[in-house]
N, C-alpha and C. Protein backbone atom coordinates (compact mmCIF):
# COMPACT_ATOMS: atom_id res chain seq x y z
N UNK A 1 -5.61 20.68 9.02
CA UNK A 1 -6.21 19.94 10.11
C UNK A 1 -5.36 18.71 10.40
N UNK A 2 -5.59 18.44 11.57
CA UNK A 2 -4.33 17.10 12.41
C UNK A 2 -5.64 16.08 11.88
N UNK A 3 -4.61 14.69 11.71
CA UNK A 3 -5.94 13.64 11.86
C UNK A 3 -6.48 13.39 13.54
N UNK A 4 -5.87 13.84 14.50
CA UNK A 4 -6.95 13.71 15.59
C UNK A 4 -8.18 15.07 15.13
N UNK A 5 -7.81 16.06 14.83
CA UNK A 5 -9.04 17.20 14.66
C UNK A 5 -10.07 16.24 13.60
N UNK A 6 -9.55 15.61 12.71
CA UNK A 6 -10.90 14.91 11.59
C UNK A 6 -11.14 14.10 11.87
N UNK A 7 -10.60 13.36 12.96
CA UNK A 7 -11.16 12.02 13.72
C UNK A 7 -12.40 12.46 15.06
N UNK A 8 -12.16 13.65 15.64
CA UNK A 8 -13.08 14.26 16.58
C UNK A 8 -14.15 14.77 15.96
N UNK A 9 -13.88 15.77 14.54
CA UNK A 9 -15.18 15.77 13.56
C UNK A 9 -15.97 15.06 13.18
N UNK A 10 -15.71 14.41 13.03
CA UNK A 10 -16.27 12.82 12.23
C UNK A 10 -17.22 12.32 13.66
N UNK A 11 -16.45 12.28 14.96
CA UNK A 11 -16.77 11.48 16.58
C UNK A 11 -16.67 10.50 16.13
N UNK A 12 -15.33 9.89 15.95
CA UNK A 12 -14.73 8.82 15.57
C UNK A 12 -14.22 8.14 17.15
N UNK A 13 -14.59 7.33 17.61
CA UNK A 13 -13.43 7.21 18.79
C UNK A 13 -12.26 6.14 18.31
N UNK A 14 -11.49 6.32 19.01
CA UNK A 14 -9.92 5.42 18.87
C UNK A 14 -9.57 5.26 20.31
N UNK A 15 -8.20 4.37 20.03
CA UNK A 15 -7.32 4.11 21.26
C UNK A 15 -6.06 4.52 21.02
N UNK A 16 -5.29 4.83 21.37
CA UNK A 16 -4.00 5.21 21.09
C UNK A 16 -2.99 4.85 22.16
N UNK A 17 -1.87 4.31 21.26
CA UNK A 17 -0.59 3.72 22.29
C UNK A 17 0.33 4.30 21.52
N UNK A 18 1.69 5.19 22.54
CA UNK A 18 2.70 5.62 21.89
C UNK A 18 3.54 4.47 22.58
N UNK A 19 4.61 4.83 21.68
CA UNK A 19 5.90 3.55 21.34
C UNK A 19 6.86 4.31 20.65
N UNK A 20 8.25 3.34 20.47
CA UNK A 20 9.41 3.89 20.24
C UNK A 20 8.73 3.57 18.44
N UNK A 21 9.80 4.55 17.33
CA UNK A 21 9.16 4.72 16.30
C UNK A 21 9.50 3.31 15.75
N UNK A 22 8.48 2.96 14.81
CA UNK A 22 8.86 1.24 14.21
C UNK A 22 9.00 1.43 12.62
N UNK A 23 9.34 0.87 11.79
CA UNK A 23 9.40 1.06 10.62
C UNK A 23 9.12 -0.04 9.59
N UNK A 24 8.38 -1.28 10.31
CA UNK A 24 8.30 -2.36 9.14
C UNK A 24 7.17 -2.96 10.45
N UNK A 25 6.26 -3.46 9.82
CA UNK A 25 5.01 -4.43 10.21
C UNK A 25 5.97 -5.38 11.20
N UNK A 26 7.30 -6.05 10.90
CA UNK A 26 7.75 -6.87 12.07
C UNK A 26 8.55 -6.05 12.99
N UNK A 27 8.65 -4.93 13.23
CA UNK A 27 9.03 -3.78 14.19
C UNK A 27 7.95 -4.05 15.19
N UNK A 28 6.60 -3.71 14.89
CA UNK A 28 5.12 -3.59 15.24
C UNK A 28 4.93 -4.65 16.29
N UNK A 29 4.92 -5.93 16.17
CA UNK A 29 4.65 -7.12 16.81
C UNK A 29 4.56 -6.86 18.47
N UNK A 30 5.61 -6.54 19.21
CA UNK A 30 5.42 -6.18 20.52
C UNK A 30 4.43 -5.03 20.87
N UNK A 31 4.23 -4.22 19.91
CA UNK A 31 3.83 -3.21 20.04
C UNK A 31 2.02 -3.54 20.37
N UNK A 32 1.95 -4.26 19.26
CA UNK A 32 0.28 -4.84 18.70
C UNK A 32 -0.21 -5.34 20.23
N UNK A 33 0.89 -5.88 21.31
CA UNK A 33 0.24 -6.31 22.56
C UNK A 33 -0.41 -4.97 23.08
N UNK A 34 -0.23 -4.16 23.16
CA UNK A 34 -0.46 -3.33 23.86
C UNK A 34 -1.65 -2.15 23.25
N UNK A 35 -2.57 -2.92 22.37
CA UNK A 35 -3.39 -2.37 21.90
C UNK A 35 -4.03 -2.98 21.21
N UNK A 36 -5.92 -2.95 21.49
CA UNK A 36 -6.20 -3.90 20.67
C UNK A 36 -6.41 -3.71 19.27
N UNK A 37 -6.90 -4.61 18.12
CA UNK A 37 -6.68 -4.58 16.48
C UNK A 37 -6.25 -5.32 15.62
N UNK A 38 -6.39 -5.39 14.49
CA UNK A 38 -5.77 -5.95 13.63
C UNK A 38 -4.54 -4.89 12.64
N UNK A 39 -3.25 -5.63 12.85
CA UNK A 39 -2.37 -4.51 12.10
C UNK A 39 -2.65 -5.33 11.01
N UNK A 40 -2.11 -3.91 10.26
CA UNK A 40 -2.38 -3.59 8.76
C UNK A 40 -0.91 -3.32 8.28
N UNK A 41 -0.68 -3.78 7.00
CA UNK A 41 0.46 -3.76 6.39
C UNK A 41 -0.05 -2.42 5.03
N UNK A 42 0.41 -1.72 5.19
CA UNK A 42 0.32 -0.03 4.11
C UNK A 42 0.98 -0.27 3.39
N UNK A 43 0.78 -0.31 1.80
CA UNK A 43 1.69 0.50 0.90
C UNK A 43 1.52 1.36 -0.24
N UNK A 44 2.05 1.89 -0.65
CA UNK A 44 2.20 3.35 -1.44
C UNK A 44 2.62 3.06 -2.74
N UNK A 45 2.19 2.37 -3.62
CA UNK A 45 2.40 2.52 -5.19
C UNK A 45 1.70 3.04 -6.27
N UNK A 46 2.62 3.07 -7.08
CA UNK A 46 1.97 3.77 -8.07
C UNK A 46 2.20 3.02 -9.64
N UNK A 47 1.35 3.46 -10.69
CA UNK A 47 1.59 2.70 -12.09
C UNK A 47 2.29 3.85 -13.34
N UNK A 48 2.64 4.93 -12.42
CA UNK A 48 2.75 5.69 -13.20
C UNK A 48 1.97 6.91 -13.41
N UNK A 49 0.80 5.83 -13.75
CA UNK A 49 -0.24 7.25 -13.50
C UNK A 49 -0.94 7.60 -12.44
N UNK A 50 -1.38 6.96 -11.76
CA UNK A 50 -2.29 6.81 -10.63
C UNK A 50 -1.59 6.27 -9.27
N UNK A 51 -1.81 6.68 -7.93
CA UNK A 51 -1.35 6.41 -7.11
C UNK A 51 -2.26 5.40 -6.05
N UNK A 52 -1.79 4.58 -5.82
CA UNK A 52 -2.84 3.64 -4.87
C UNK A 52 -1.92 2.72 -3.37
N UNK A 53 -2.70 3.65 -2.41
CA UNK A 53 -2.45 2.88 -1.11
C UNK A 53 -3.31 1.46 -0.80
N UNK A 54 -2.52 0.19 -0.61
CA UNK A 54 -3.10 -0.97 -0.65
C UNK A 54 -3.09 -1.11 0.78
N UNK A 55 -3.80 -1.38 1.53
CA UNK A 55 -4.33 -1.60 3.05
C UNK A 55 -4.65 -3.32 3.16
N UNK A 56 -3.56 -3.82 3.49
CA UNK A 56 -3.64 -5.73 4.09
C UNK A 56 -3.51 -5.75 5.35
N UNK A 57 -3.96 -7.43 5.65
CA UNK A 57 -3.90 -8.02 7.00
C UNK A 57 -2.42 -7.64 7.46
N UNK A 58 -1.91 -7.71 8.22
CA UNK A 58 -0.12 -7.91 8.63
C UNK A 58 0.68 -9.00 7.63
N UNK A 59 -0.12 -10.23 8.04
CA UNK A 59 0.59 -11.56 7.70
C UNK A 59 0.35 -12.25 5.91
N UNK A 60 -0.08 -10.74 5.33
CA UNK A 60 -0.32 -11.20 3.59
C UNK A 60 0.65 -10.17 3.22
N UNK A 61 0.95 -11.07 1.88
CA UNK A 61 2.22 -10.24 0.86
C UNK A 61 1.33 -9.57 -0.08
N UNK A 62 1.40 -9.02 -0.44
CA UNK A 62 1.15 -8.22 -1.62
C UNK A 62 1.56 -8.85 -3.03
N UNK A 63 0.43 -9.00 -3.82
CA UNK A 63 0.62 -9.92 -5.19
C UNK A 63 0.61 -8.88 -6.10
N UNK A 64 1.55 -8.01 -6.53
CA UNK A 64 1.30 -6.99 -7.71
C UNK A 64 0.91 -7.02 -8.94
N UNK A 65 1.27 -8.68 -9.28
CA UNK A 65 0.48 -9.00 -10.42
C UNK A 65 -0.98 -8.94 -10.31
N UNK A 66 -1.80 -9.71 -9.23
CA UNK A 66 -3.37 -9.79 -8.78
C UNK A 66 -4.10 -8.38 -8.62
N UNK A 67 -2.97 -7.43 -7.99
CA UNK A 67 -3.63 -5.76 -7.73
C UNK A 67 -4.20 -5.35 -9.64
N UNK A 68 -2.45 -5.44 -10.25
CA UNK A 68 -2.26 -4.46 -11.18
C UNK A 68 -4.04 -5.41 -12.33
N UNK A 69 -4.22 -7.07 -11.71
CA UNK A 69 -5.70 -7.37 -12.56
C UNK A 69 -6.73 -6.63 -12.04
N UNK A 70 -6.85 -6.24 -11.21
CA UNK A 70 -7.56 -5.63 -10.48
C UNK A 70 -8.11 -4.33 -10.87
N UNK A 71 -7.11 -3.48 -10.67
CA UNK A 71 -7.00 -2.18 -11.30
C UNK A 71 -6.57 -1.90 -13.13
N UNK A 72 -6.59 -2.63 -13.47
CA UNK A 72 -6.97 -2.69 -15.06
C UNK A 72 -5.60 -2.12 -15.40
N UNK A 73 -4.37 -2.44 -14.80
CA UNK A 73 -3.48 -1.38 -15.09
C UNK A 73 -1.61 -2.17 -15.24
N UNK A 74 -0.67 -1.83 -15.55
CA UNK A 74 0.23 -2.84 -15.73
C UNK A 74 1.63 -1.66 -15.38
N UNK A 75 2.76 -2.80 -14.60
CA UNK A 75 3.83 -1.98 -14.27
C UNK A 75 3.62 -1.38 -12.98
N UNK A 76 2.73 -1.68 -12.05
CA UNK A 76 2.84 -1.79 -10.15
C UNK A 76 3.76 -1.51 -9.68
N UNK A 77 4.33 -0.38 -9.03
CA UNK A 77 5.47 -0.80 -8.53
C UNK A 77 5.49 0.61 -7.01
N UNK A 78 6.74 0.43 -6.45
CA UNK A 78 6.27 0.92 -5.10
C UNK A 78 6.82 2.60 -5.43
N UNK A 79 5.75 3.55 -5.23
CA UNK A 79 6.23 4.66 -5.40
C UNK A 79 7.59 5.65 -4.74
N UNK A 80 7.96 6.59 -4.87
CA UNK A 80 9.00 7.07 -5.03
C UNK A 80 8.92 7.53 -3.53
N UNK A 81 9.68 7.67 -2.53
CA UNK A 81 9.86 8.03 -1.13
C UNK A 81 9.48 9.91 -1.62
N UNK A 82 9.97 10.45 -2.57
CA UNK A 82 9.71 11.77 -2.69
C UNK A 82 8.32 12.03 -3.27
N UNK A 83 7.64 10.84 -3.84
CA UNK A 83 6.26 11.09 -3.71
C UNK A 83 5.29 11.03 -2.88
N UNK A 84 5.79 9.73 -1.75
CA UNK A 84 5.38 10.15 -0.67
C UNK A 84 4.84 10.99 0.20
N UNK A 85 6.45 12.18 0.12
CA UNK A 85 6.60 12.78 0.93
C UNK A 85 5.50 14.37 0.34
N UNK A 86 5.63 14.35 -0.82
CA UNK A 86 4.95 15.13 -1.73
C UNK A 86 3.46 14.82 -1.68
N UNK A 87 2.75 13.95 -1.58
CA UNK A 87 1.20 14.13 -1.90
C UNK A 87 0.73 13.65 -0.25
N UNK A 88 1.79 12.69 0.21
CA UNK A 88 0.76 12.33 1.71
C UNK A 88 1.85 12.83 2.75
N UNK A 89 2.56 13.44 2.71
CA UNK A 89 3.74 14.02 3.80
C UNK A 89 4.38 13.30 4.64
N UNK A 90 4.68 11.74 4.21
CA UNK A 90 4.85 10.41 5.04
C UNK A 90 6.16 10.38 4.55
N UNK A 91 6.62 9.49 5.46
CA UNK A 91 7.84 8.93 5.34
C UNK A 91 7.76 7.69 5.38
N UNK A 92 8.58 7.29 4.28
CA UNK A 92 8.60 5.58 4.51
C UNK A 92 9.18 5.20 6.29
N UNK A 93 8.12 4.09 6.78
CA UNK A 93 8.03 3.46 7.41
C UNK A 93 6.55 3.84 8.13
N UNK A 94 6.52 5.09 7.98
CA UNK A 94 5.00 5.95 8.58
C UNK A 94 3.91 5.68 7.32
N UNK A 95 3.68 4.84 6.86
CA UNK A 95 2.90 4.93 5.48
C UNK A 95 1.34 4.71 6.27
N UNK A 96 0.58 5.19 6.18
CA UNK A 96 -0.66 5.13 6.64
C UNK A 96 -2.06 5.49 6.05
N UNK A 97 -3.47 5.23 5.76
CA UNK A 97 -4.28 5.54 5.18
C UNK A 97 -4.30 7.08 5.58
N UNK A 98 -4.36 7.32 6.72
CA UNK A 98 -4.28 8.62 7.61
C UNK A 98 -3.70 9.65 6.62
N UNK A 99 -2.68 9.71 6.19
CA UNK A 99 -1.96 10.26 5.33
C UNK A 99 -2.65 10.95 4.46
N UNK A 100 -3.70 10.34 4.30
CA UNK A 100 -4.80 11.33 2.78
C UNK A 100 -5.15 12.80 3.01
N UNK A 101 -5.23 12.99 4.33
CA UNK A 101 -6.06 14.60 4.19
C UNK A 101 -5.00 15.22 3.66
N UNK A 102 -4.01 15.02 3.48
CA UNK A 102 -2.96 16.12 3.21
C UNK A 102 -2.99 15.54 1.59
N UNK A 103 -4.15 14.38 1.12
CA UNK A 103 -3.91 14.34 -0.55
C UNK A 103 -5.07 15.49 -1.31
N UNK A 104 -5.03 16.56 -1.05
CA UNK A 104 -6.05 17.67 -1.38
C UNK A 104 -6.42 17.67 -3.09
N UNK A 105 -5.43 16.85 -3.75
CA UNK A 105 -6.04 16.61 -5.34
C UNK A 105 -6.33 15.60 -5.35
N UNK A 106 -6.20 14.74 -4.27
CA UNK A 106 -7.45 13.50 -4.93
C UNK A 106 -6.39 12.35 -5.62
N UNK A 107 -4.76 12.26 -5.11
CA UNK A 107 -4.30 11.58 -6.17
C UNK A 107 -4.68 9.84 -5.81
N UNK A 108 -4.93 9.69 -4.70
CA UNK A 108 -4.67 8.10 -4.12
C UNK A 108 -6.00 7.36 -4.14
N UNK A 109 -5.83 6.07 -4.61
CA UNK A 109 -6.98 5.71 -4.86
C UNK A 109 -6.49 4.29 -3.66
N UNK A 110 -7.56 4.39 -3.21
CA UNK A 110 -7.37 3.15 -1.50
C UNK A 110 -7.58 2.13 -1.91
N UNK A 111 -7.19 0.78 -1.90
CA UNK A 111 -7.59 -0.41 -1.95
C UNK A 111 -7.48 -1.44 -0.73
N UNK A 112 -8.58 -1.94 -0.20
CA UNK A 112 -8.77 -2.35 1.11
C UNK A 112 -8.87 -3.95 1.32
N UNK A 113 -8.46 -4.64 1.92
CA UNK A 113 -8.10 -6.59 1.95
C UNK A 113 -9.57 -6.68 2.55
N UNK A 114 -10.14 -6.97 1.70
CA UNK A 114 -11.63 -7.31 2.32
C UNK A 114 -11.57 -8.25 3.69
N UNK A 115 -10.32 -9.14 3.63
CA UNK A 115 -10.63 -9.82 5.00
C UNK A 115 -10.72 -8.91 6.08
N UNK A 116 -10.20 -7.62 6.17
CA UNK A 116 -10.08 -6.39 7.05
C UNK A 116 -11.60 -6.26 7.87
N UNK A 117 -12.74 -6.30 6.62
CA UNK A 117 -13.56 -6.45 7.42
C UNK A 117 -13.96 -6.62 8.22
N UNK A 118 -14.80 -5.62 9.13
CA UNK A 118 -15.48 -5.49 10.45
C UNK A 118 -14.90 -5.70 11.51
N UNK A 119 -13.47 -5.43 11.09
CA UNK A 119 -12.01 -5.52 12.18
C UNK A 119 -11.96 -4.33 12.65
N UNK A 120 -11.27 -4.52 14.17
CA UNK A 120 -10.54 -2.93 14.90
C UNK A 120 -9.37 -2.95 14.20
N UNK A 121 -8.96 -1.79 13.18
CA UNK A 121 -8.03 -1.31 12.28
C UNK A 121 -6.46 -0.84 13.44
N UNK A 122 -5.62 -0.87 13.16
CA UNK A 122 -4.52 -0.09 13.78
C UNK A 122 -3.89 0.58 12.93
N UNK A 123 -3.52 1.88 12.97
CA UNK A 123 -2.76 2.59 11.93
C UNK A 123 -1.80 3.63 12.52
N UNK A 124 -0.76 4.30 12.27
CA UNK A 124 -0.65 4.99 12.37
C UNK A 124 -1.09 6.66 12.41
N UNK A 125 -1.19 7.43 13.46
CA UNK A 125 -1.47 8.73 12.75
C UNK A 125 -0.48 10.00 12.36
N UNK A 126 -0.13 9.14 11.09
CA UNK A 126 0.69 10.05 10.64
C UNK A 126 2.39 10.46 11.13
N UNK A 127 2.23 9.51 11.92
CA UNK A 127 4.22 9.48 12.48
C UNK A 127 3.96 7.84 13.39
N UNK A 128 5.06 7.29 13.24
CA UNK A 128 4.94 5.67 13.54
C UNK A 128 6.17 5.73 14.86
N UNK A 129 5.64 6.73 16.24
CA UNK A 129 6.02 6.77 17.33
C UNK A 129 4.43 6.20 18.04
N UNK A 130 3.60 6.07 17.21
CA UNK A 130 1.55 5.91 17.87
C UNK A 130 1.19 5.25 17.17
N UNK A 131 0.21 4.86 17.42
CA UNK A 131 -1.03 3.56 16.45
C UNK A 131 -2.15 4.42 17.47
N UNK A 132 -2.88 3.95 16.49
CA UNK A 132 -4.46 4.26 16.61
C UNK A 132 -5.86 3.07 16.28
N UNK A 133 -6.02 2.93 17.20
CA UNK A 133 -7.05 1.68 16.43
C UNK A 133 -9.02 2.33 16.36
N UNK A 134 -9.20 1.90 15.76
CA UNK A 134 -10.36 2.38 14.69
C UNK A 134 -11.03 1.05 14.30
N UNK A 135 -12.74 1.26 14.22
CA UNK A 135 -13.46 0.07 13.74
C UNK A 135 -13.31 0.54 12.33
N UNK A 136 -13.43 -0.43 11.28
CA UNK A 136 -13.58 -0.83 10.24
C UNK A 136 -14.65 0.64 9.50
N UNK A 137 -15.98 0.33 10.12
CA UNK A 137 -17.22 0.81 9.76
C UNK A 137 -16.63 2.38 9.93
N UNK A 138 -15.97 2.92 11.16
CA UNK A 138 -15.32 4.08 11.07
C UNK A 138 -14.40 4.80 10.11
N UNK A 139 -13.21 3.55 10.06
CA UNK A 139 -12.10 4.14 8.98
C UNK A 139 -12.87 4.36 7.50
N UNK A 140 -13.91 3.49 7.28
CA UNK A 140 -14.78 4.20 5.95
C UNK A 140 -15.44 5.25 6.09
N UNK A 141 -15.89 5.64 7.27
CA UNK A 141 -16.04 7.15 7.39
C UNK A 141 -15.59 8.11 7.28
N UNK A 142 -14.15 7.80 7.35
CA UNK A 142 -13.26 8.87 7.39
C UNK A 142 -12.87 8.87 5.75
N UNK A 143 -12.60 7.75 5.11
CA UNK A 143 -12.55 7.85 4.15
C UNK A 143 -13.69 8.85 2.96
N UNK A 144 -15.22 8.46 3.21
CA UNK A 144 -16.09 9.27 2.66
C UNK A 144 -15.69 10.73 2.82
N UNK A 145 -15.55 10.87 4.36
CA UNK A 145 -15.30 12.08 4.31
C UNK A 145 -14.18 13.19 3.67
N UNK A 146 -12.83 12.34 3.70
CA UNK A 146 -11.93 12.66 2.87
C UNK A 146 -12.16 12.58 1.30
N UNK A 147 -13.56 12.51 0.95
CA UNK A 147 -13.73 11.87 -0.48
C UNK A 147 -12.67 11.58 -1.84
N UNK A 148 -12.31 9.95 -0.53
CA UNK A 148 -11.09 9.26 -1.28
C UNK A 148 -11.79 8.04 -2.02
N UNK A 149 -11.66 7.58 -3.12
CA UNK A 149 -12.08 6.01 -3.61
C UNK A 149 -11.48 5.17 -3.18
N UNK A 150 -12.12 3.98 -2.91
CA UNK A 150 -11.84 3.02 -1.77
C UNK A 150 -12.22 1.55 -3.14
N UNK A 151 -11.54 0.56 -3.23
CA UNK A 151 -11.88 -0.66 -3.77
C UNK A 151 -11.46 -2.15 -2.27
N UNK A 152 -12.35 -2.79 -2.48
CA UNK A 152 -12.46 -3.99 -1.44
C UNK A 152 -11.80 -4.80 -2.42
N UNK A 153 -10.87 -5.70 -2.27
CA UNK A 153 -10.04 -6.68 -3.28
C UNK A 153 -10.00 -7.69 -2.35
């Protein structure tokens, strides 16, 4: 299934703007005019054992020390472009929550910037030529439905 087919299942609505493909959150910036939302900065690491997509505002860094307290776990670091491509079929620069239906074992565990909250989300679906924007209350729908684990940090 496409994520527009599990976004129409769900009766999710979105907006969608195509664009030339971008590959880093400051690619995005012109783009963000032309649609409303809050971008989100994606990333794809892993500890080794476990794989976890961290979902932030645009304009926050990522503290790997604060995650890895978080997740009870040590040695954070950004997973392998061939794992990527292997459990969520992404390519670095396309990194997206979207990416999960294609995680059919369950490897990714989501962690979400609580400031995100009750925000219009922008994400990619699944190739970073489009954004998609999505309420908050939705993208956890989609998540349930993908029955992915989700932590608010």
């Amino acid at each position: 299934m496409s994520i527009y087919e599990v976004l129409d299942l769900l009766e999710i609505c979105y907006q969608e703007v195509e664009h030339e493909a971008v590959f880093t959150v400051n690619d995005f910036y012109d783009i963000s005019k032309k649609i409303t939302g809050t971008l989100c900065k994606n990333l794809f690491l892993t500890d080794q054992k476990q794989y976890y997509l961290v979902i932030l505002k645009s304009d926050k860094k990522a503290n790997l020390k604060y995650l890895e307290e978080i997740l009870l776990t040590k040695h954070l670091s950004f997973a392998s472009e061939d794992r990527l491509k292997q459990i969520l079929r992404l390519e670095r620069g396309s990194v997206t929550p979207f990416g999960i239906i294609y995680d059919e074992s369950n490897q990714v565990k989501i962690l979400i910037d609580k400031d995100l909250k009750g925000e219009i989300l922008l994400f990619h679906p699944n190739m970073n030529t489009k954004t998609l924007s999505i309420s908050y209350e939705d993208f956890l729908r989609f998540l349930d439905y993908e029955k992915h684990e989700y932590v608010l940090f």
